[in-house]
PDB file of N, CA and C in Angstrom:
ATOM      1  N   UNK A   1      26.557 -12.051-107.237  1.00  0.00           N
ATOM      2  CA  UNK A   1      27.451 -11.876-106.100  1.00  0.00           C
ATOM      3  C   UNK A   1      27.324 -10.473-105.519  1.00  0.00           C
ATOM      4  N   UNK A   2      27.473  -9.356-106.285  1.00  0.00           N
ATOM      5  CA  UNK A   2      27.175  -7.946-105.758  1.00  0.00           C
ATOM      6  C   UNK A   2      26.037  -7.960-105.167  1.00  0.00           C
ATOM      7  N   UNK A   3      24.350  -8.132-105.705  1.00  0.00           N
ATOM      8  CA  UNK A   3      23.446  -8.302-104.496  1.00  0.00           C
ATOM      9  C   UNK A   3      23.684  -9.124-103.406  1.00  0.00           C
ATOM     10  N   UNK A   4      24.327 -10.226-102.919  1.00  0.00           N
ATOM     11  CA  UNK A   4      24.514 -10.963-102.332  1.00  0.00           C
ATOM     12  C   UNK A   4      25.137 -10.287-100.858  1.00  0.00           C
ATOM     13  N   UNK A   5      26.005  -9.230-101.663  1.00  0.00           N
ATOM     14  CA  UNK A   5      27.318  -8.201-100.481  1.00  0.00           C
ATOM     15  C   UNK A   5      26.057  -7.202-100.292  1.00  0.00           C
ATOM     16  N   UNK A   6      25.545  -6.598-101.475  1.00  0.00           N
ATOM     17  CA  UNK A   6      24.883  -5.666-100.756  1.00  0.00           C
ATOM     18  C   UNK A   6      23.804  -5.652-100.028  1.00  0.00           C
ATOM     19  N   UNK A   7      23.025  -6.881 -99.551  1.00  0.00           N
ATOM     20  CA  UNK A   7      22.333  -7.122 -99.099  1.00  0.00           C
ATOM     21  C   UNK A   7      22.954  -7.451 -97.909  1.00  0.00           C
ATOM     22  N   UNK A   8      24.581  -7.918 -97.400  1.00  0.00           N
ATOM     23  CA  UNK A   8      24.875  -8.336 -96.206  1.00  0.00           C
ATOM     24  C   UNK A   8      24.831  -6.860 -95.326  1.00  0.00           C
ATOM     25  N   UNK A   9      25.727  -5.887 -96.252  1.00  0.00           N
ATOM     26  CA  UNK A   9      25.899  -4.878 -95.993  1.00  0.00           C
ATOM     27  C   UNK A   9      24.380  -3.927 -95.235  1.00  0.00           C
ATOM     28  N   UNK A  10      23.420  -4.239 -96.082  1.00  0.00           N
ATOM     29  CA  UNK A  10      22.579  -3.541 -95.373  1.00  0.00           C
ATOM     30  C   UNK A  10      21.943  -4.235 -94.453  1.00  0.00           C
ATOM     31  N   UNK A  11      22.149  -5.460 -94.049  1.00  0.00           N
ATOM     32  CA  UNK A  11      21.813  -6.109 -93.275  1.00  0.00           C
ATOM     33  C   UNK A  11      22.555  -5.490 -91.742  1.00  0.00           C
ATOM     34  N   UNK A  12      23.854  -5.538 -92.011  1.00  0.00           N
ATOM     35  CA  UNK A  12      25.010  -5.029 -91.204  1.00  0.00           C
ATOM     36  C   UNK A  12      24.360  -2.973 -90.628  1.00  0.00           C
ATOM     37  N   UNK A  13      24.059  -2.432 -91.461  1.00  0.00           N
ATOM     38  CA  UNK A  13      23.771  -1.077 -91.186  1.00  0.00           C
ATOM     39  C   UNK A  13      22.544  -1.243 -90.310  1.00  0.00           C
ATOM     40  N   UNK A  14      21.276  -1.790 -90.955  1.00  0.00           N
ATOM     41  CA  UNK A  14      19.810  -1.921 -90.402  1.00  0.00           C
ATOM     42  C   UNK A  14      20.251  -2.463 -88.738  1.00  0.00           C
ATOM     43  N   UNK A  15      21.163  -3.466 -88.596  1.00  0.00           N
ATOM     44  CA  UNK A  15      21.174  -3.654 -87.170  1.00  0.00           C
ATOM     45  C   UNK A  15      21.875  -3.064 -86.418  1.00  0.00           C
ATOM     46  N   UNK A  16      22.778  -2.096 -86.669  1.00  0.00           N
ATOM     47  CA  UNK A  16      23.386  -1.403 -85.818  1.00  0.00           C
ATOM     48  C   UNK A  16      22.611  -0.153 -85.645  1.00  0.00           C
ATOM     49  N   UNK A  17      21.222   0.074 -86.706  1.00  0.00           N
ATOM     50  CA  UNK A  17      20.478   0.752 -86.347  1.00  0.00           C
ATOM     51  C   UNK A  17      19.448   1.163 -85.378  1.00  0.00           C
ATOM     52  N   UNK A  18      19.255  -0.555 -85.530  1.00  0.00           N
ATOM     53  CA  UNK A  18      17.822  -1.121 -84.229  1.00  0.00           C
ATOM     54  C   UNK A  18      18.536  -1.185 -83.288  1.00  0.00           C
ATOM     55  N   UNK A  19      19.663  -1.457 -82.845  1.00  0.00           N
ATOM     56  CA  UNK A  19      20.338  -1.496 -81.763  1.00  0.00           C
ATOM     57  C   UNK A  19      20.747  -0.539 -80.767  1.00  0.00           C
ATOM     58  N   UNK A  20      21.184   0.778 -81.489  1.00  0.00           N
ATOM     59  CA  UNK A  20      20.980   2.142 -80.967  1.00  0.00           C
ATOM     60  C   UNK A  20      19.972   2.779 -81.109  1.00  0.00           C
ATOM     61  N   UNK A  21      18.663   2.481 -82.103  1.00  0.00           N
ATOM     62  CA  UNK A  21      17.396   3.006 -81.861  1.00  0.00           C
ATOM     63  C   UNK A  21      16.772   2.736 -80.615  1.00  0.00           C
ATOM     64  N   UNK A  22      16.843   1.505 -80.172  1.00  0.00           N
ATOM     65  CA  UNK A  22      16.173   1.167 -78.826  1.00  0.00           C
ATOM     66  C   UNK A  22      16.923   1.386 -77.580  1.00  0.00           C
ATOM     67  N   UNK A  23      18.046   1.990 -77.649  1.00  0.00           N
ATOM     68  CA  UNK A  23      18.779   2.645 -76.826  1.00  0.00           C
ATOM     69  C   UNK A  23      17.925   3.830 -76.013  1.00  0.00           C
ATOM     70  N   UNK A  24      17.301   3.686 -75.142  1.00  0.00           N
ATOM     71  CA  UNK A  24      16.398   4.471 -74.290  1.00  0.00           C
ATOM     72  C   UNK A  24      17.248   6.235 -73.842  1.00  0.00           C
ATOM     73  N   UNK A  25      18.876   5.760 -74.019  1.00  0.00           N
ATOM     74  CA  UNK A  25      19.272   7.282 -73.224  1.00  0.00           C
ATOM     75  C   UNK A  25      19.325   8.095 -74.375  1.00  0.00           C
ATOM     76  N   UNK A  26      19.338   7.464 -75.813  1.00  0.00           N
ATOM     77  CA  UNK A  26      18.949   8.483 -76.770  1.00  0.00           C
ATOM     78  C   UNK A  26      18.342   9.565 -76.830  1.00  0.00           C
ATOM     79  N   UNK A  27      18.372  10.581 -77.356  1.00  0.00           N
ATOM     80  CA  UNK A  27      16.584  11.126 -77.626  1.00  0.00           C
ATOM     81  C   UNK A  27      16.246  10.695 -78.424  1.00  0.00           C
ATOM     82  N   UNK A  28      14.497  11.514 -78.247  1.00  0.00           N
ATOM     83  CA  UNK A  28      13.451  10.525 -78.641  1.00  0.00           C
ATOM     84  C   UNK A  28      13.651  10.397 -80.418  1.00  0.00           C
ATOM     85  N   UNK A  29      14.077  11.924 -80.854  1.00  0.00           N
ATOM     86  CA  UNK A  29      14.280  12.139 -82.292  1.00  0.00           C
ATOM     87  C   UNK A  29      15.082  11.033 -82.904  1.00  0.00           C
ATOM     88  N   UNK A  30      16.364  11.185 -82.464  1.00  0.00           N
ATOM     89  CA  UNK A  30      17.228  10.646 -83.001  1.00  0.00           C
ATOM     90  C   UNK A  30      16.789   8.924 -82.706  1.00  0.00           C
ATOM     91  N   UNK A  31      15.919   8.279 -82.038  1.00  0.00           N
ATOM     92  CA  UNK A  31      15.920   6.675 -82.230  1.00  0.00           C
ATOM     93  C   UNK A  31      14.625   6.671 -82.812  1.00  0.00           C
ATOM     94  N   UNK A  32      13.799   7.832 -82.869  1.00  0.00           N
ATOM     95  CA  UNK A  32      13.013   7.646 -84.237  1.00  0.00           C
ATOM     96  C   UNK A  32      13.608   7.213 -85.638  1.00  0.00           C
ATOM     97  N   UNK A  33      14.549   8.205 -86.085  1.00  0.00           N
ATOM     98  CA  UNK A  33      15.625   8.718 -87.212  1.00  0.00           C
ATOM     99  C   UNK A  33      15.557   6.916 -87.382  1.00  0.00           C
ATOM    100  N   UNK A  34      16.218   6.752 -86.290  1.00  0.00           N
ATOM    101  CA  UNK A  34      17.578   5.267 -86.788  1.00  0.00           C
ATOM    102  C   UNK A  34      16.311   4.025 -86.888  1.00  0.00           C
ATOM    103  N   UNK A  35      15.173   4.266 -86.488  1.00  0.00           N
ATOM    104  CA  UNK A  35      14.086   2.863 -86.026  1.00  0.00           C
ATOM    105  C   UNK A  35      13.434   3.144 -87.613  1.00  0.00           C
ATOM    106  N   UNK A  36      13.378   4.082 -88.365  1.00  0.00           N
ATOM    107  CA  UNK A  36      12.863   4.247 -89.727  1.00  0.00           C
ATOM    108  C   UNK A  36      13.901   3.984 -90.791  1.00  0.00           C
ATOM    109  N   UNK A  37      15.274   4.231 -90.477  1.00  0.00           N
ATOM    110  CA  UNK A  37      16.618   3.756 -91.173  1.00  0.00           C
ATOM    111  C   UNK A  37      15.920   1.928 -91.271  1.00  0.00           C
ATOM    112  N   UNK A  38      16.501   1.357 -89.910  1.00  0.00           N
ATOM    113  CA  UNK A  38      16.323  -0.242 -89.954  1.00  0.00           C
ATOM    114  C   UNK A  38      14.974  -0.172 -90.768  1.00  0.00           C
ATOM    115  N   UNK A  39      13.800   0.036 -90.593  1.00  0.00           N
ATOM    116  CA  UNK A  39      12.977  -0.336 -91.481  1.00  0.00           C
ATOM    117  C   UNK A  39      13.096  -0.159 -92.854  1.00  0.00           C
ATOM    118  N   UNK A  40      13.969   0.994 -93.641  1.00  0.00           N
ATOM    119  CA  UNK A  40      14.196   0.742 -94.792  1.00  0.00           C
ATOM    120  C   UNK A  40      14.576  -0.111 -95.522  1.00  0.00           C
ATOM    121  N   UNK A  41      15.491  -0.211 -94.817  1.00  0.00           N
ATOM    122  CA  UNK A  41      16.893  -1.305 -95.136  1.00  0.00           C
ATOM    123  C   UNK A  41      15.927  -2.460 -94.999  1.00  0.00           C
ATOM    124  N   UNK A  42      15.577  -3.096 -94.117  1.00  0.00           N
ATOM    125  CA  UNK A  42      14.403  -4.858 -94.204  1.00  0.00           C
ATOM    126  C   UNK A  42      13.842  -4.348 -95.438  1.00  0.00           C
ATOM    127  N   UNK A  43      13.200  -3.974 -96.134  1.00  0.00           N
ATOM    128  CA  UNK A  43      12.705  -3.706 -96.820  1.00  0.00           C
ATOM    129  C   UNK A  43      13.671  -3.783 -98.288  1.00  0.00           C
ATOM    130  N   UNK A  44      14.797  -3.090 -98.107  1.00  0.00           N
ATOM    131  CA  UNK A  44      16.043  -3.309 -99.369  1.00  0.00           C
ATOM    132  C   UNK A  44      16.536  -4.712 -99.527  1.00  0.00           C
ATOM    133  N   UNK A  45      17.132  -5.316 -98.249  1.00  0.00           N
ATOM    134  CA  UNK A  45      16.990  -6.470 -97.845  1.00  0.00           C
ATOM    135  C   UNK A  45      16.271  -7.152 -98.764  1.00  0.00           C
ATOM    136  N   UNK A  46      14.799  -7.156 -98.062  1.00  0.00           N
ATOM    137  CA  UNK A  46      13.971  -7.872 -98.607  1.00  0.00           C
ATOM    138  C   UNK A  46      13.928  -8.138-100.607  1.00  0.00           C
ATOM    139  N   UNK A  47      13.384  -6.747-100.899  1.00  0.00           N
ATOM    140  CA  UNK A  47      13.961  -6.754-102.476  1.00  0.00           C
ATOM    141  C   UNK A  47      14.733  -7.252-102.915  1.00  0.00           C
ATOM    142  N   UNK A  48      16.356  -6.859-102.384  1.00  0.00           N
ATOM    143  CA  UNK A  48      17.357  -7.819-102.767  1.00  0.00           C
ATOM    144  C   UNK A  48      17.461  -9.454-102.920  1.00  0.00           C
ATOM    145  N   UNK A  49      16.937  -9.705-101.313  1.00  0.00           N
ATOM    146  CA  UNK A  49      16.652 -11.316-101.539  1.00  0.00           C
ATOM    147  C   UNK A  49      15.599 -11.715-102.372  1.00  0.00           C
ATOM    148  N   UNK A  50      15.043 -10.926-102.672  1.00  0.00           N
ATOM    149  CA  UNK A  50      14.043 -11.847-103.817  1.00  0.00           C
ATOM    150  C   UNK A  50      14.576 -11.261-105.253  1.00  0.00           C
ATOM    151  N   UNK A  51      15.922 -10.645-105.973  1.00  0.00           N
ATOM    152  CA  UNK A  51      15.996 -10.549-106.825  1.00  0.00           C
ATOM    153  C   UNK A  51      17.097 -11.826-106.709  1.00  0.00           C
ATOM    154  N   UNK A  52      17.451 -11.708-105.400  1.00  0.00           N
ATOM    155  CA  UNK A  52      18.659 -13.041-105.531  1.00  0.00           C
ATOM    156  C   UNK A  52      18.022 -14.525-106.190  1.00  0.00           C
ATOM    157  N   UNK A  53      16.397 -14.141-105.412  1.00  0.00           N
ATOM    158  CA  UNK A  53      15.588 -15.723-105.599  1.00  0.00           C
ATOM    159  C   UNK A  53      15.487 -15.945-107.199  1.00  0.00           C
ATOM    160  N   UNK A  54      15.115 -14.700-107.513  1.00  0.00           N
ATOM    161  CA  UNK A  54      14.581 -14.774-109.113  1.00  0.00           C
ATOM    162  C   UNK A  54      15.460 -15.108-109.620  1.00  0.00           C
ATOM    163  N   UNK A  55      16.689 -14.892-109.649  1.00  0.00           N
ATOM    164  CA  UNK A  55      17.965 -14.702-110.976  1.00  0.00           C
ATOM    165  C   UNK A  55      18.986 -15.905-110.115  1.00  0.00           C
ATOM    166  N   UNK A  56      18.994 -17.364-109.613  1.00  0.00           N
ATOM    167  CA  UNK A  56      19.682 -17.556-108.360  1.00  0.00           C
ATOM    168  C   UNK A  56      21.196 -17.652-109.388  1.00  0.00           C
ATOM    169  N   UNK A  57      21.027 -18.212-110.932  1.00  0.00           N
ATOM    170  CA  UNK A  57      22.686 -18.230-111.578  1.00  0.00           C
ATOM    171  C   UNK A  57      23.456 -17.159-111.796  1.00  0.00           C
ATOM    172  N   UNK A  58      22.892 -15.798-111.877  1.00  0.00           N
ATOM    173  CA  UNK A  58      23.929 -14.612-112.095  1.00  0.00           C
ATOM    174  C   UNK A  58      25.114 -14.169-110.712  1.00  0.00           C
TER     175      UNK A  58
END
């Protein structure tokens, strides 16, 4: 159940990331910053859902 939240959770961060990363009136720095954030997170995401796959009874 805890991977389950924490995977929503970073699901929830990563897109409010991409969302103001591609925000054009940004600067350029700062929607770099947030466009390498969201890619972490898919990536944690990702891990997470496949520890969810492996273990699906805990």
């Amino acid at each position: 159940m805890g991977y389950l939240l924490t995977a929503a959770l970073f699901i929830v961060i990563g897109s409010f990331c991409l969302v103001f990363g591609l925000d054009k009136k940004r600067p350029t720095k700062t929607r770099k910053h947030l466009l390498y954030v969201a890619l972490i997170c898919v990536f944690i995401v990702w891990g997470l859902v496949t520890a969810i796959m492996m273990n699906p009874l805990r």
